[in-house]
PDB file of N, CA and C in Angstrom:
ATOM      1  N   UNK A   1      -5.774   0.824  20.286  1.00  0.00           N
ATOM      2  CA  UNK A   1      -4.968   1.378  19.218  1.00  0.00           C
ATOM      3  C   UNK A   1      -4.203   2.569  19.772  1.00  0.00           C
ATOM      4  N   UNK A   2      -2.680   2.515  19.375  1.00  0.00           N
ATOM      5  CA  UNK A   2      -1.837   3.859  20.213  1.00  0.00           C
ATOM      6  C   UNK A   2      -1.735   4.392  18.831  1.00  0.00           C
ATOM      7  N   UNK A   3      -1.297   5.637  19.043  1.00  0.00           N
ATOM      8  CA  UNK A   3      -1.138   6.246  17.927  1.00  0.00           C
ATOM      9  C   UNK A   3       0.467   6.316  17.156  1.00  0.00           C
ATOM     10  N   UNK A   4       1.004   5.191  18.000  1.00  0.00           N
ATOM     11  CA  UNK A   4       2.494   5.080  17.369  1.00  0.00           C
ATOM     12  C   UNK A   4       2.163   3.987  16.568  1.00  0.00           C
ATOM     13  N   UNK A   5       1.312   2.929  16.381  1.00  0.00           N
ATOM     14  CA  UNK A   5       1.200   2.024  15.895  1.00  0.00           C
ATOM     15  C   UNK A   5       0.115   2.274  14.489  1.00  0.00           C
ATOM     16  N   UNK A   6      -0.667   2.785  14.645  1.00  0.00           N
ATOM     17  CA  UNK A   6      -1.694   3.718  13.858  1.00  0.00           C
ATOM     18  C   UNK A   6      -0.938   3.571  12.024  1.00  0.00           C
ATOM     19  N   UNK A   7      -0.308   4.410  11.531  1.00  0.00           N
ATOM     20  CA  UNK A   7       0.395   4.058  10.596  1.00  0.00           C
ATOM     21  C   UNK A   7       0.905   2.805   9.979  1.00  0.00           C
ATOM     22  N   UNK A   8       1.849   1.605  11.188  1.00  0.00           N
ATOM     23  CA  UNK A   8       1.764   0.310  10.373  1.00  0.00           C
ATOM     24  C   UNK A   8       1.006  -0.194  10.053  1.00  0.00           C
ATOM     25  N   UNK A   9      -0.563  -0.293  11.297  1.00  0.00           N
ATOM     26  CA  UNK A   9      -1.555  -1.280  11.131  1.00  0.00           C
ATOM     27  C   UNK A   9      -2.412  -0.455   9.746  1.00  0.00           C
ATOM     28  N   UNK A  10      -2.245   1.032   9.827  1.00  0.00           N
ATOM     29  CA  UNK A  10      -3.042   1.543   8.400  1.00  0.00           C
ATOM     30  C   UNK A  10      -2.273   0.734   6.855  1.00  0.00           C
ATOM     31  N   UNK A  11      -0.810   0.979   6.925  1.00  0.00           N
ATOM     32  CA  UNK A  11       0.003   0.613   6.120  1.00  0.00           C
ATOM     33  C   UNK A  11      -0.167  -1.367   5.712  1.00  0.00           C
ATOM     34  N   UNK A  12      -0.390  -1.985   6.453  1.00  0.00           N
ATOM     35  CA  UNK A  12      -0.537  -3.272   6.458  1.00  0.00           C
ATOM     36  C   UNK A  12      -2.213  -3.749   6.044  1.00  0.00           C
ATOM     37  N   UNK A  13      -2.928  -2.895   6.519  1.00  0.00           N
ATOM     38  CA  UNK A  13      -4.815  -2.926   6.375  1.00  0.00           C
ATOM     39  C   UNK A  13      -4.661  -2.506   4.781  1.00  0.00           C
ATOM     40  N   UNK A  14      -4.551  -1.558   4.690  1.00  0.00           N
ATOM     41  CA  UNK A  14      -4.407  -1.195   2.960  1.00  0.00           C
ATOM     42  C   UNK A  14      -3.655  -2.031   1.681  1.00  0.00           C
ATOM     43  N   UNK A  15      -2.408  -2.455   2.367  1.00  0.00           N
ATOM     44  CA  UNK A  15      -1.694  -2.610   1.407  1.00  0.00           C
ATOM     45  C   UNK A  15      -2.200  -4.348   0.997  1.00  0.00           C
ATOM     46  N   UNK A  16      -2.975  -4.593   1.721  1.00  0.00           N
ATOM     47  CA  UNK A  16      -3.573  -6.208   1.586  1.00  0.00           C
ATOM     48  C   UNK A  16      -4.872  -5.784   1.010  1.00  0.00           C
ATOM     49  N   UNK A  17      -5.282  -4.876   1.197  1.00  0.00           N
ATOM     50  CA  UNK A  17      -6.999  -4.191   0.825  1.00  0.00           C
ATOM     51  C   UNK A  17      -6.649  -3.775  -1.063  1.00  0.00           C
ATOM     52  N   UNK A  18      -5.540  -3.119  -1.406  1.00  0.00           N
ATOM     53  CA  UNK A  18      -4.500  -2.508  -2.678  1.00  0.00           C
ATOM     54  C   UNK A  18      -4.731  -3.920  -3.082  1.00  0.00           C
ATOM     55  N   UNK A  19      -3.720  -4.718  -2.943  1.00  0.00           N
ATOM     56  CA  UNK A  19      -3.259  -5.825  -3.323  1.00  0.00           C
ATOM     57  C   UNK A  19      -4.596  -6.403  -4.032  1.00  0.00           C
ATOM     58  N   UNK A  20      -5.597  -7.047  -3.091  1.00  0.00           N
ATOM     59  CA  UNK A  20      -6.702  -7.904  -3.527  1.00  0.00           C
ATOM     60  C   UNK A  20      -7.134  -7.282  -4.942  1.00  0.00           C
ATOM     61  N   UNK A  21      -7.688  -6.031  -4.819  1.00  0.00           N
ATOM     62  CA  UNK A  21      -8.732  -5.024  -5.521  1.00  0.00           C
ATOM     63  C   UNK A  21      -7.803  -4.469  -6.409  1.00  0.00           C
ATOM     64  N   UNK A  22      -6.537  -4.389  -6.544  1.00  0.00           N
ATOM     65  CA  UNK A  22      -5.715  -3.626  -7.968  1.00  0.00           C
ATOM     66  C   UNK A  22      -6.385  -2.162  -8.103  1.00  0.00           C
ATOM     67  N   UNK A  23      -6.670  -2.129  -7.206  1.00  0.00           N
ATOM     68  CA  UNK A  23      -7.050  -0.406  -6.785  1.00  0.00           C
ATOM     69  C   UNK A  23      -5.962   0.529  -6.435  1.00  0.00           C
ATOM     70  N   UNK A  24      -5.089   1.306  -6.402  1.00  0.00           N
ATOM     71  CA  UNK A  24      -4.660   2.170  -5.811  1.00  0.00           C
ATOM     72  C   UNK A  24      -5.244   3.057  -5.498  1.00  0.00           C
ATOM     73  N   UNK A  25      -5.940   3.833  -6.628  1.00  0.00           N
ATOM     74  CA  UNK A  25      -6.794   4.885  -6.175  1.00  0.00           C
ATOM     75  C   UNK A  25      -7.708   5.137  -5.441  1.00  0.00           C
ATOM     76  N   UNK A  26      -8.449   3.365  -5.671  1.00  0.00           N
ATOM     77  CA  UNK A  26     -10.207   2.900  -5.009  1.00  0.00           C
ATOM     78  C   UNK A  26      -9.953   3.246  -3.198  1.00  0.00           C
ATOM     79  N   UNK A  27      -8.744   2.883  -2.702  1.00  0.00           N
ATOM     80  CA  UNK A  27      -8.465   2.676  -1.407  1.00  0.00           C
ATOM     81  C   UNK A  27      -8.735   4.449  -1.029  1.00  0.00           C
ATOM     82  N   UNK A  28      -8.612   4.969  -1.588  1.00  0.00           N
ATOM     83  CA  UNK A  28      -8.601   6.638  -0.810  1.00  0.00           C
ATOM     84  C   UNK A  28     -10.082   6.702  -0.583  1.00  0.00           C
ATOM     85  N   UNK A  29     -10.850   6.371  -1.736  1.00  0.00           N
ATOM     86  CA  UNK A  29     -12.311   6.826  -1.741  1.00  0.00           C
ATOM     87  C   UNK A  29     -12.391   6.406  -0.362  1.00  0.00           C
ATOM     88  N   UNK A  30     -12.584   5.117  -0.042  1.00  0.00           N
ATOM     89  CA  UNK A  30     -12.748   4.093   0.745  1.00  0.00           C
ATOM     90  C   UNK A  30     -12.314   4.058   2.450  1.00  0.00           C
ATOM     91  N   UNK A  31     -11.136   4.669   2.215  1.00  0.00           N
ATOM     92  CA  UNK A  31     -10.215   4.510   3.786  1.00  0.00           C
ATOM     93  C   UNK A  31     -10.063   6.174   4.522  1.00  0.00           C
ATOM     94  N   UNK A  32     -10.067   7.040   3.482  1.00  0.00           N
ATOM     95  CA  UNK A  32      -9.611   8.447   4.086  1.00  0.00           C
ATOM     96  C   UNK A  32     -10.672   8.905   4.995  1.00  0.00           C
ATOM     97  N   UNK A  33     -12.284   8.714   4.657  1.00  0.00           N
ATOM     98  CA  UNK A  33     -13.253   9.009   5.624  1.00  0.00           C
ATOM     99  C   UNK A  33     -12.901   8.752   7.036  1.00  0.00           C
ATOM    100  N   UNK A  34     -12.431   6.825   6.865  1.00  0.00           N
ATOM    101  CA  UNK A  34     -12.444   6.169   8.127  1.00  0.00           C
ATOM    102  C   UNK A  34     -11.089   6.412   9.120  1.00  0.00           C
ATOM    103  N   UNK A  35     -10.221   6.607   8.035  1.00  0.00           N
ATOM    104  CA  UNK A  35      -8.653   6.329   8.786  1.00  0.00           C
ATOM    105  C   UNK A  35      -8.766   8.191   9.397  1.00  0.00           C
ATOM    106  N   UNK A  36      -8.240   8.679   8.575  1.00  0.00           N
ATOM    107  CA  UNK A  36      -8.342  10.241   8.864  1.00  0.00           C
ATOM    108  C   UNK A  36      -8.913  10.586  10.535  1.00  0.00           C
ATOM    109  N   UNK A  37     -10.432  10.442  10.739  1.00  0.00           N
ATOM    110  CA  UNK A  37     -11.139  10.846  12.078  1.00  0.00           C
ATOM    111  C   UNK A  37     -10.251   9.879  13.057  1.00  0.00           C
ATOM    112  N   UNK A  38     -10.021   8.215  12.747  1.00  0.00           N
ATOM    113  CA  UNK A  38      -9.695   7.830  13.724  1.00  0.00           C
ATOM    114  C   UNK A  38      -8.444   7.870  14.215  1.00  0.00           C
ATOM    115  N   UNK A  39      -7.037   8.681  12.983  1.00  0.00           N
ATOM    116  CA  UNK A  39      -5.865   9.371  12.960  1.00  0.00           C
ATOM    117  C   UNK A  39      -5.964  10.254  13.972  1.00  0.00           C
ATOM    118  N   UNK A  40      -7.105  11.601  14.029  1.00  0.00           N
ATOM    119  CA  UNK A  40      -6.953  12.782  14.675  1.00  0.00           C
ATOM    120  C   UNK A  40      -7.469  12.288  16.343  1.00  0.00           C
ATOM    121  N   UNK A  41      -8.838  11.306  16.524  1.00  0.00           N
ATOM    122  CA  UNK A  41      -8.924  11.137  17.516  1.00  0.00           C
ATOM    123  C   UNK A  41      -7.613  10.415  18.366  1.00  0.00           C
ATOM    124  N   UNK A  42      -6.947   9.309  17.832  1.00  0.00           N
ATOM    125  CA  UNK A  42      -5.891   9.131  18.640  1.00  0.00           C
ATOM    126  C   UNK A  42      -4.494   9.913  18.655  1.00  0.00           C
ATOM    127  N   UNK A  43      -4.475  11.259  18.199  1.00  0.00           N
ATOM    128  CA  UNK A  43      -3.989  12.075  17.924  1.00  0.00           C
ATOM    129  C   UNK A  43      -2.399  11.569  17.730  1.00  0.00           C
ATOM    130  N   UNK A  44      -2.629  10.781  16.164  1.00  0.00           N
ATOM    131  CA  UNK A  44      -1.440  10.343  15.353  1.00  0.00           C
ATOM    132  C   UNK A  44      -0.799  11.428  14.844  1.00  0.00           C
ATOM    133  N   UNK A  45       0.683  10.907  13.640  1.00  0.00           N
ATOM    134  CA  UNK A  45       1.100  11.686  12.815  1.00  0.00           C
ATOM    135  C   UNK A  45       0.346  11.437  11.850  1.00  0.00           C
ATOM    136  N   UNK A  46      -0.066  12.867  11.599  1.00  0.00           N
ATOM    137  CA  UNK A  46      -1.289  12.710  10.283  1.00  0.00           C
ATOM    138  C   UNK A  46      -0.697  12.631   8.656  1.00  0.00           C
ATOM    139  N   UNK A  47       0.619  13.319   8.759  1.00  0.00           N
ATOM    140  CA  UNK A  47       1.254  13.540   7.466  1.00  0.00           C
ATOM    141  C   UNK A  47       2.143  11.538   7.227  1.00  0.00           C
ATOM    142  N   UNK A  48       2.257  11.283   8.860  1.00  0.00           N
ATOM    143  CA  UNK A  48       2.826   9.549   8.588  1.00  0.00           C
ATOM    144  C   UNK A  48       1.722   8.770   8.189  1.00  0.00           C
ATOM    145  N   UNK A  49       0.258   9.329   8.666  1.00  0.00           N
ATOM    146  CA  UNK A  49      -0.756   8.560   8.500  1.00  0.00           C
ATOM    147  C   UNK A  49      -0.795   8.354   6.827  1.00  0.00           C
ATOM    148  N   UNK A  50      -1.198   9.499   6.132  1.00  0.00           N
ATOM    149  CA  UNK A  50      -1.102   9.762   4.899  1.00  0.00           C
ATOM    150  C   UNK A  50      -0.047   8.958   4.229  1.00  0.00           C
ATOM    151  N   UNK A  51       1.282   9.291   4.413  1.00  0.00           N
ATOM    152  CA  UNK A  51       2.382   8.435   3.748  1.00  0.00           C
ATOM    153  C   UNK A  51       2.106   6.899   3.790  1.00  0.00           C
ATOM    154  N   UNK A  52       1.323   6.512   5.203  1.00  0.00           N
ATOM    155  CA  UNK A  52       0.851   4.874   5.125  1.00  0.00           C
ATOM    156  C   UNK A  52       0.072   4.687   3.909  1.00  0.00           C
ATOM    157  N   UNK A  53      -0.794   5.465   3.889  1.00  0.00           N
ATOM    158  CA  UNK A  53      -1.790   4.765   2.802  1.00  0.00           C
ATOM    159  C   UNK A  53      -1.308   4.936   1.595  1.00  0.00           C
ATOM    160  N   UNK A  54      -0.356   6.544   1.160  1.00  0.00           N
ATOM    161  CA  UNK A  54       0.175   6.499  -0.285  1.00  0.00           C
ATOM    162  C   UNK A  54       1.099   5.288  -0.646  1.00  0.00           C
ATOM    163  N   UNK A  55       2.168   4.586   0.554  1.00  0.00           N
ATOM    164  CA  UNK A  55       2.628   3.674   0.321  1.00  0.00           C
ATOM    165  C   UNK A  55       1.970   2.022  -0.168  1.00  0.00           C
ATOM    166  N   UNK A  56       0.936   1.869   0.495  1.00  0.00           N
ATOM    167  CA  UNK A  56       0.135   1.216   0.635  1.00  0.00           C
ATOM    168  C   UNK A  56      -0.512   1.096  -0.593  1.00  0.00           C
ATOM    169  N   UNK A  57      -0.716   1.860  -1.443  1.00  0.00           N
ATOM    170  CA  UNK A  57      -1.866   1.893  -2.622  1.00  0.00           C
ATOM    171  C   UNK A  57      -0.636   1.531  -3.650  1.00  0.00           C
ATOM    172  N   UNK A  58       0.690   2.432  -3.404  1.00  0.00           N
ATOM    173  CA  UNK A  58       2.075   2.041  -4.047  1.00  0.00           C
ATOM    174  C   UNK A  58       2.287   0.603  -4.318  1.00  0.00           C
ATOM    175  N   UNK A  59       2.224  -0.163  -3.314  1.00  0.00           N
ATOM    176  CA  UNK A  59       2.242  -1.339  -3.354  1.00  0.00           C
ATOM    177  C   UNK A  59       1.088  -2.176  -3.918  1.00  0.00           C
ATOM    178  N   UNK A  60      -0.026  -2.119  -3.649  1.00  0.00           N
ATOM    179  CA  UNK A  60      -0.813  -2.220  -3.962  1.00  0.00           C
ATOM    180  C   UNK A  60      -1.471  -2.680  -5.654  1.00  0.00           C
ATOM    181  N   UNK A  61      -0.644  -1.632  -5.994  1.00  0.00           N
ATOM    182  CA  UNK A  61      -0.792  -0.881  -7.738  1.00  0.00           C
ATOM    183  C   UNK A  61       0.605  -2.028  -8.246  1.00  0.00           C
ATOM    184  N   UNK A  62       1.507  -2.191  -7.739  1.00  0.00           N
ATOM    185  CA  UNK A  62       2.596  -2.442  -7.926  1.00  0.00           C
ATOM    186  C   UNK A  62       3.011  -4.378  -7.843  1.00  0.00           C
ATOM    187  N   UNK A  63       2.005  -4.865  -6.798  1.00  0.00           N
ATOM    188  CA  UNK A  63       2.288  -5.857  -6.970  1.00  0.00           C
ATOM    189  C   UNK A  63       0.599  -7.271  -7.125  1.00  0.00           C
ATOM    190  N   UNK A  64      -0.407  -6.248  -7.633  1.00  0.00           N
ATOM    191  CA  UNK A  64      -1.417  -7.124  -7.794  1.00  0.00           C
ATOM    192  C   UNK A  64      -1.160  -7.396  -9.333  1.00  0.00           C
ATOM    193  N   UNK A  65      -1.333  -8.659  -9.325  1.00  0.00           N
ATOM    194  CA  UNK A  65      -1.301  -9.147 -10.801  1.00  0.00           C
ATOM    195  C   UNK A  65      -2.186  -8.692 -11.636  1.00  0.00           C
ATOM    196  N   UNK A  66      -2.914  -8.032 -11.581  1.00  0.00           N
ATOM    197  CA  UNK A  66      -3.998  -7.415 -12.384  1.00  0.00           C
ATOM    198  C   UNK A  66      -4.325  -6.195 -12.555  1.00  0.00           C
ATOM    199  N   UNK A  67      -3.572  -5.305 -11.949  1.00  0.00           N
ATOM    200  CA  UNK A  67      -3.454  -3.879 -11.422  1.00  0.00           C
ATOM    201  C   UNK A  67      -3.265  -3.464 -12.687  1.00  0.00           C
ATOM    202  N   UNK A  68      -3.942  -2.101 -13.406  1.00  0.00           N
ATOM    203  CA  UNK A  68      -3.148  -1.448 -14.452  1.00  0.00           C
ATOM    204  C   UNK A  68      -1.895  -1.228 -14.590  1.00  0.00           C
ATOM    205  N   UNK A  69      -1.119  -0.643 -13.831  1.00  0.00           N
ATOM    206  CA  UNK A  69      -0.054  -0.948 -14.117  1.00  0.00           C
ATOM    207  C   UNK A  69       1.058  -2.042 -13.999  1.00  0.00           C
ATOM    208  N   UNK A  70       0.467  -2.988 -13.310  1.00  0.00           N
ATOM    209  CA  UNK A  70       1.479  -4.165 -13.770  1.00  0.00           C
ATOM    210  C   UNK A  70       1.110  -4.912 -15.453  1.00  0.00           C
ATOM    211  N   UNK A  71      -0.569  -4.799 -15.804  1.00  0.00           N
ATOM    212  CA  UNK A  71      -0.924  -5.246 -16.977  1.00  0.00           C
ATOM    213  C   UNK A  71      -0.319  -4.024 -18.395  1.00  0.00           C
ATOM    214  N   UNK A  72       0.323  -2.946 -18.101  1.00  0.00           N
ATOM    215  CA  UNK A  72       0.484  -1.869 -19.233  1.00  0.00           C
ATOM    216  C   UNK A  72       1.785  -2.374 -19.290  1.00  0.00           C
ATOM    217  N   UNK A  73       2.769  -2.758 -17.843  1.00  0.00           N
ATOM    218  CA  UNK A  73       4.035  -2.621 -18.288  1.00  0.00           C
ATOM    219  C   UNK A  73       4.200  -3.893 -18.667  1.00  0.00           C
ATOM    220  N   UNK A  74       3.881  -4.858 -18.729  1.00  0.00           N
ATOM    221  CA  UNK A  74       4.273  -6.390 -19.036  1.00  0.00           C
ATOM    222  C   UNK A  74       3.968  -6.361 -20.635  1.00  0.00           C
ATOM    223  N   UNK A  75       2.606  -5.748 -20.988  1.00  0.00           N
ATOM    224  CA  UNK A  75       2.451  -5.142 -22.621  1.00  0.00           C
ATOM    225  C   UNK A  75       3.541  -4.309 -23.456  1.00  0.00           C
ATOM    226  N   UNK A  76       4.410  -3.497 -22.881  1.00  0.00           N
ATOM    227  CA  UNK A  76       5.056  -2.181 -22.617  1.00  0.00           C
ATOM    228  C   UNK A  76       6.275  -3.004 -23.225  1.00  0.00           C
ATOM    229  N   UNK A  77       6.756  -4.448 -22.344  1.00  0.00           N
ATOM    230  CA  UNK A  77       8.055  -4.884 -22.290  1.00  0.00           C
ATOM    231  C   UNK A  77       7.955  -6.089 -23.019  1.00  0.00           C
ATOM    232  N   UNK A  78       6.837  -6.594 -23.594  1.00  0.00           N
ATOM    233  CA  UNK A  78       6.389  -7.676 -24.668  1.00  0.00           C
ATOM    234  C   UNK A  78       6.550  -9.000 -24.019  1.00  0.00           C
ATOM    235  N   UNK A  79       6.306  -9.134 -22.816  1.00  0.00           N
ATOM    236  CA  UNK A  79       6.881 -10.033 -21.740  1.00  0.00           C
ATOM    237  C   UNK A  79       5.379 -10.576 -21.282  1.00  0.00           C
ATOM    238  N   UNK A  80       4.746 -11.852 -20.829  1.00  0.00           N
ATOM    239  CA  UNK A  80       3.773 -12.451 -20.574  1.00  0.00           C
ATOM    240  C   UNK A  80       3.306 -12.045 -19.244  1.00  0.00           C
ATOM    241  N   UNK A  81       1.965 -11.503 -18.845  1.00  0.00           N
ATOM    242  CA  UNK A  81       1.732 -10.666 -17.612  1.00  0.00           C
ATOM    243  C   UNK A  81       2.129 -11.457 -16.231  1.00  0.00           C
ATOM    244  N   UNK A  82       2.189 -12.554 -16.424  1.00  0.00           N
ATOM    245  CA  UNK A  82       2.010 -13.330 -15.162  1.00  0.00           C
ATOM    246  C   UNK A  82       3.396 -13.732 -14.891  1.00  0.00           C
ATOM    247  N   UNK A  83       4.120 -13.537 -15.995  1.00  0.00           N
ATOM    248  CA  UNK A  83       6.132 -13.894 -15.966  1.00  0.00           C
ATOM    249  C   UNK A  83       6.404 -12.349 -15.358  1.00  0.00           C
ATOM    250  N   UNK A  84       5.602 -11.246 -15.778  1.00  0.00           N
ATOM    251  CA  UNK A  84       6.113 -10.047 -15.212  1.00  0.00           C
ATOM    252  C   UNK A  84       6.198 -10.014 -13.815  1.00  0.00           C
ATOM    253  N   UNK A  85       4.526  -9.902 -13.174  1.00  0.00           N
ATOM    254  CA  UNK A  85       3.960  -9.993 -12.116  1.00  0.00           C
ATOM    255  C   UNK A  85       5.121 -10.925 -10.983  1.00  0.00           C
ATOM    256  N   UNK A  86       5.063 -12.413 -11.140  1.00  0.00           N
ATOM    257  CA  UNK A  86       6.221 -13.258 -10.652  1.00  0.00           C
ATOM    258  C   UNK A  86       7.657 -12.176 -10.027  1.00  0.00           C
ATOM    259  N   UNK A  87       7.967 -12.043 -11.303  1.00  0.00           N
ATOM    260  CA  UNK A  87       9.321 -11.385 -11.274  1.00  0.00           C
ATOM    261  C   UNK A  87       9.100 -10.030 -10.483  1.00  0.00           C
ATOM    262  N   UNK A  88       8.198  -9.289 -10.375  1.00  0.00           N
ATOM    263  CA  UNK A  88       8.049  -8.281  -9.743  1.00  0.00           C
ATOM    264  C   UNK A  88       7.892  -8.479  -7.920  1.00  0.00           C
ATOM    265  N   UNK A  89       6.923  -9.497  -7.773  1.00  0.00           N
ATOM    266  CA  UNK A  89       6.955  -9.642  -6.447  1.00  0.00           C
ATOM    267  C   UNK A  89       7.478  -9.811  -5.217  1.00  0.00           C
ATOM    268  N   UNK A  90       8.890 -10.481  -5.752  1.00  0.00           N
ATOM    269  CA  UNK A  90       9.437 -10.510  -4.344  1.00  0.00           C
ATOM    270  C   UNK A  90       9.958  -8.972  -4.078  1.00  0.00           C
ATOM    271  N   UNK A  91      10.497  -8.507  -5.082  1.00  0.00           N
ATOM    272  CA  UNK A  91      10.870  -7.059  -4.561  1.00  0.00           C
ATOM    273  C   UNK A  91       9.519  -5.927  -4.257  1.00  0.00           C
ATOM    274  N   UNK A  92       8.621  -5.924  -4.557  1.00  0.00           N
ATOM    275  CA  UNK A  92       7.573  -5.324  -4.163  1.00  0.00           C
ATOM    276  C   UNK A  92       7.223  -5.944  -2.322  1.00  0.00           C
ATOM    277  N   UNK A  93       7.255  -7.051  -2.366  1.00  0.00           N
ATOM    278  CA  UNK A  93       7.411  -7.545  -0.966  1.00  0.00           C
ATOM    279  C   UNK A  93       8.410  -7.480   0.605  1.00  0.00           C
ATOM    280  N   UNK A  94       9.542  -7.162  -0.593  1.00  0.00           N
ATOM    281  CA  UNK A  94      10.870  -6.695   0.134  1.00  0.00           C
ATOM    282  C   UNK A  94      10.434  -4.995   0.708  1.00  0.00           C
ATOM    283  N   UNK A  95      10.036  -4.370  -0.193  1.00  0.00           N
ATOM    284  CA  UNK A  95      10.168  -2.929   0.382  1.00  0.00           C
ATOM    285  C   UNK A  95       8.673  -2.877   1.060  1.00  0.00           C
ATOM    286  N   UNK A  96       8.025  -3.365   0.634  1.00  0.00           N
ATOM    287  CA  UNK A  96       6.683  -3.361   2.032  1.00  0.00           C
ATOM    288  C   UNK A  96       7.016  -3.927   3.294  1.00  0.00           C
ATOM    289  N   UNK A  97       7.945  -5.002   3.446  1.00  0.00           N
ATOM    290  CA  UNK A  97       8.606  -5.021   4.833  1.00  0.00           C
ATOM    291  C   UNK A  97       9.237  -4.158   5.254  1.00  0.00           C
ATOM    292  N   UNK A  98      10.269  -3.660   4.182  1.00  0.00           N
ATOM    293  CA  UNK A  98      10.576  -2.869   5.144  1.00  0.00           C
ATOM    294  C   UNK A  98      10.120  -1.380   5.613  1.00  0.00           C
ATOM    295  N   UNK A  99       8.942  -1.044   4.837  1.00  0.00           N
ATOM    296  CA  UNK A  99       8.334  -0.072   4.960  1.00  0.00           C
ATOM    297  C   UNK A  99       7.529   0.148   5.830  1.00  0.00           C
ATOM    298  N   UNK A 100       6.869  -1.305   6.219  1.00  0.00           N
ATOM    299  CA  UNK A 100       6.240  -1.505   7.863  1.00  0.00           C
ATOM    300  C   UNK A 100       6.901  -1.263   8.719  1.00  0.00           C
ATOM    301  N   UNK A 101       8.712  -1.879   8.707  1.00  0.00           N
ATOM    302  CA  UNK A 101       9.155  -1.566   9.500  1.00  0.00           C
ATOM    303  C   UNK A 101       9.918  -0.098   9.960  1.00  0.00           C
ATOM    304  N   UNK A 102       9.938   0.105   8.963  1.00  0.00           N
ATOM    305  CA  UNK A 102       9.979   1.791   9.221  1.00  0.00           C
ATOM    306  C   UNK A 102       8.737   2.632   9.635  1.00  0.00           C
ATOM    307  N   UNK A 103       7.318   2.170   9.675  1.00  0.00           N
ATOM    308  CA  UNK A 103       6.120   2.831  10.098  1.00  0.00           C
ATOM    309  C   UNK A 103       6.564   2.574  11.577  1.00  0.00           C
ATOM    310  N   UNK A 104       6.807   1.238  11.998  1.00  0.00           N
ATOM    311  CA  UNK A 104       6.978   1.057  13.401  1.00  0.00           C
ATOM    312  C   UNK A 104       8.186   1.728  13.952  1.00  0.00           C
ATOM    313  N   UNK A 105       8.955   1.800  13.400  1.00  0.00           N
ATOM    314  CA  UNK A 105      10.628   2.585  14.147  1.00  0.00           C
ATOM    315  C   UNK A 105       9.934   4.389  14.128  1.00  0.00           C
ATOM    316  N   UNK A 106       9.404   4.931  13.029  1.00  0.00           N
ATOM    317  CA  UNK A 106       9.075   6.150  13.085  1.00  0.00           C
ATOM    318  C   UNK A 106       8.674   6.570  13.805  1.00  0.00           C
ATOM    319  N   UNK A 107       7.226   5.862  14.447  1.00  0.00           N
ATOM    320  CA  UNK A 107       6.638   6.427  15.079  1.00  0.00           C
ATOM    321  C   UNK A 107       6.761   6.058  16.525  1.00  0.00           C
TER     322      UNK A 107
END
């Protein structure tokens, strides 16, 4: 593991870890112990490290079909959760590409 890479593979580990579990929040309990020490030992960007995982939980929250907030706003817009969810995903998918690919150009 280099520490230029550190951030996508955090950003990509999470945002599939988000996704499953409709956790955003659950992922901090969970990842900051582990990611954090192994951030400083390969002496990453710690503030890019961080932005991986806030993005990550972003997504996360944003495109699991079951996530509170995809289930409040589909209620919100009187629209059927799973017609929301659909419609939400490819663009939730769009900016996680390219948000990987900006973890990798950054660093």
């Amino acid at each position: 593991m280099t520490a230029g890479y550190l951030p996508a593979v955090v950003f990509l580990a999470m945002a599939i870890l988000a996704f499953a579990t409709g956790s955003s929040w659950g992922i901090f309990a969970v990842t900051i112990p582990i990611v954090m020490p192994l951030a400083v030992a390969v002496d990453a960007n710690i503030p890019l490290v961080i932005g991986a995982l806030l993005s990550a939980s972003s997504f996360g929250s944003q495109a699991c079909f079951y996530s509170d907030s995809t289930v409040l706003a589909a209620q919100g817009s009187g629209c059927n959760l799973m017609s929301h969810a659909i419609t939400q995903l490819p663009y939730t998918l769009i900016a996680a590409a390219c948000a990987f690919v900006g973890f990798l150009v950054i660093a």
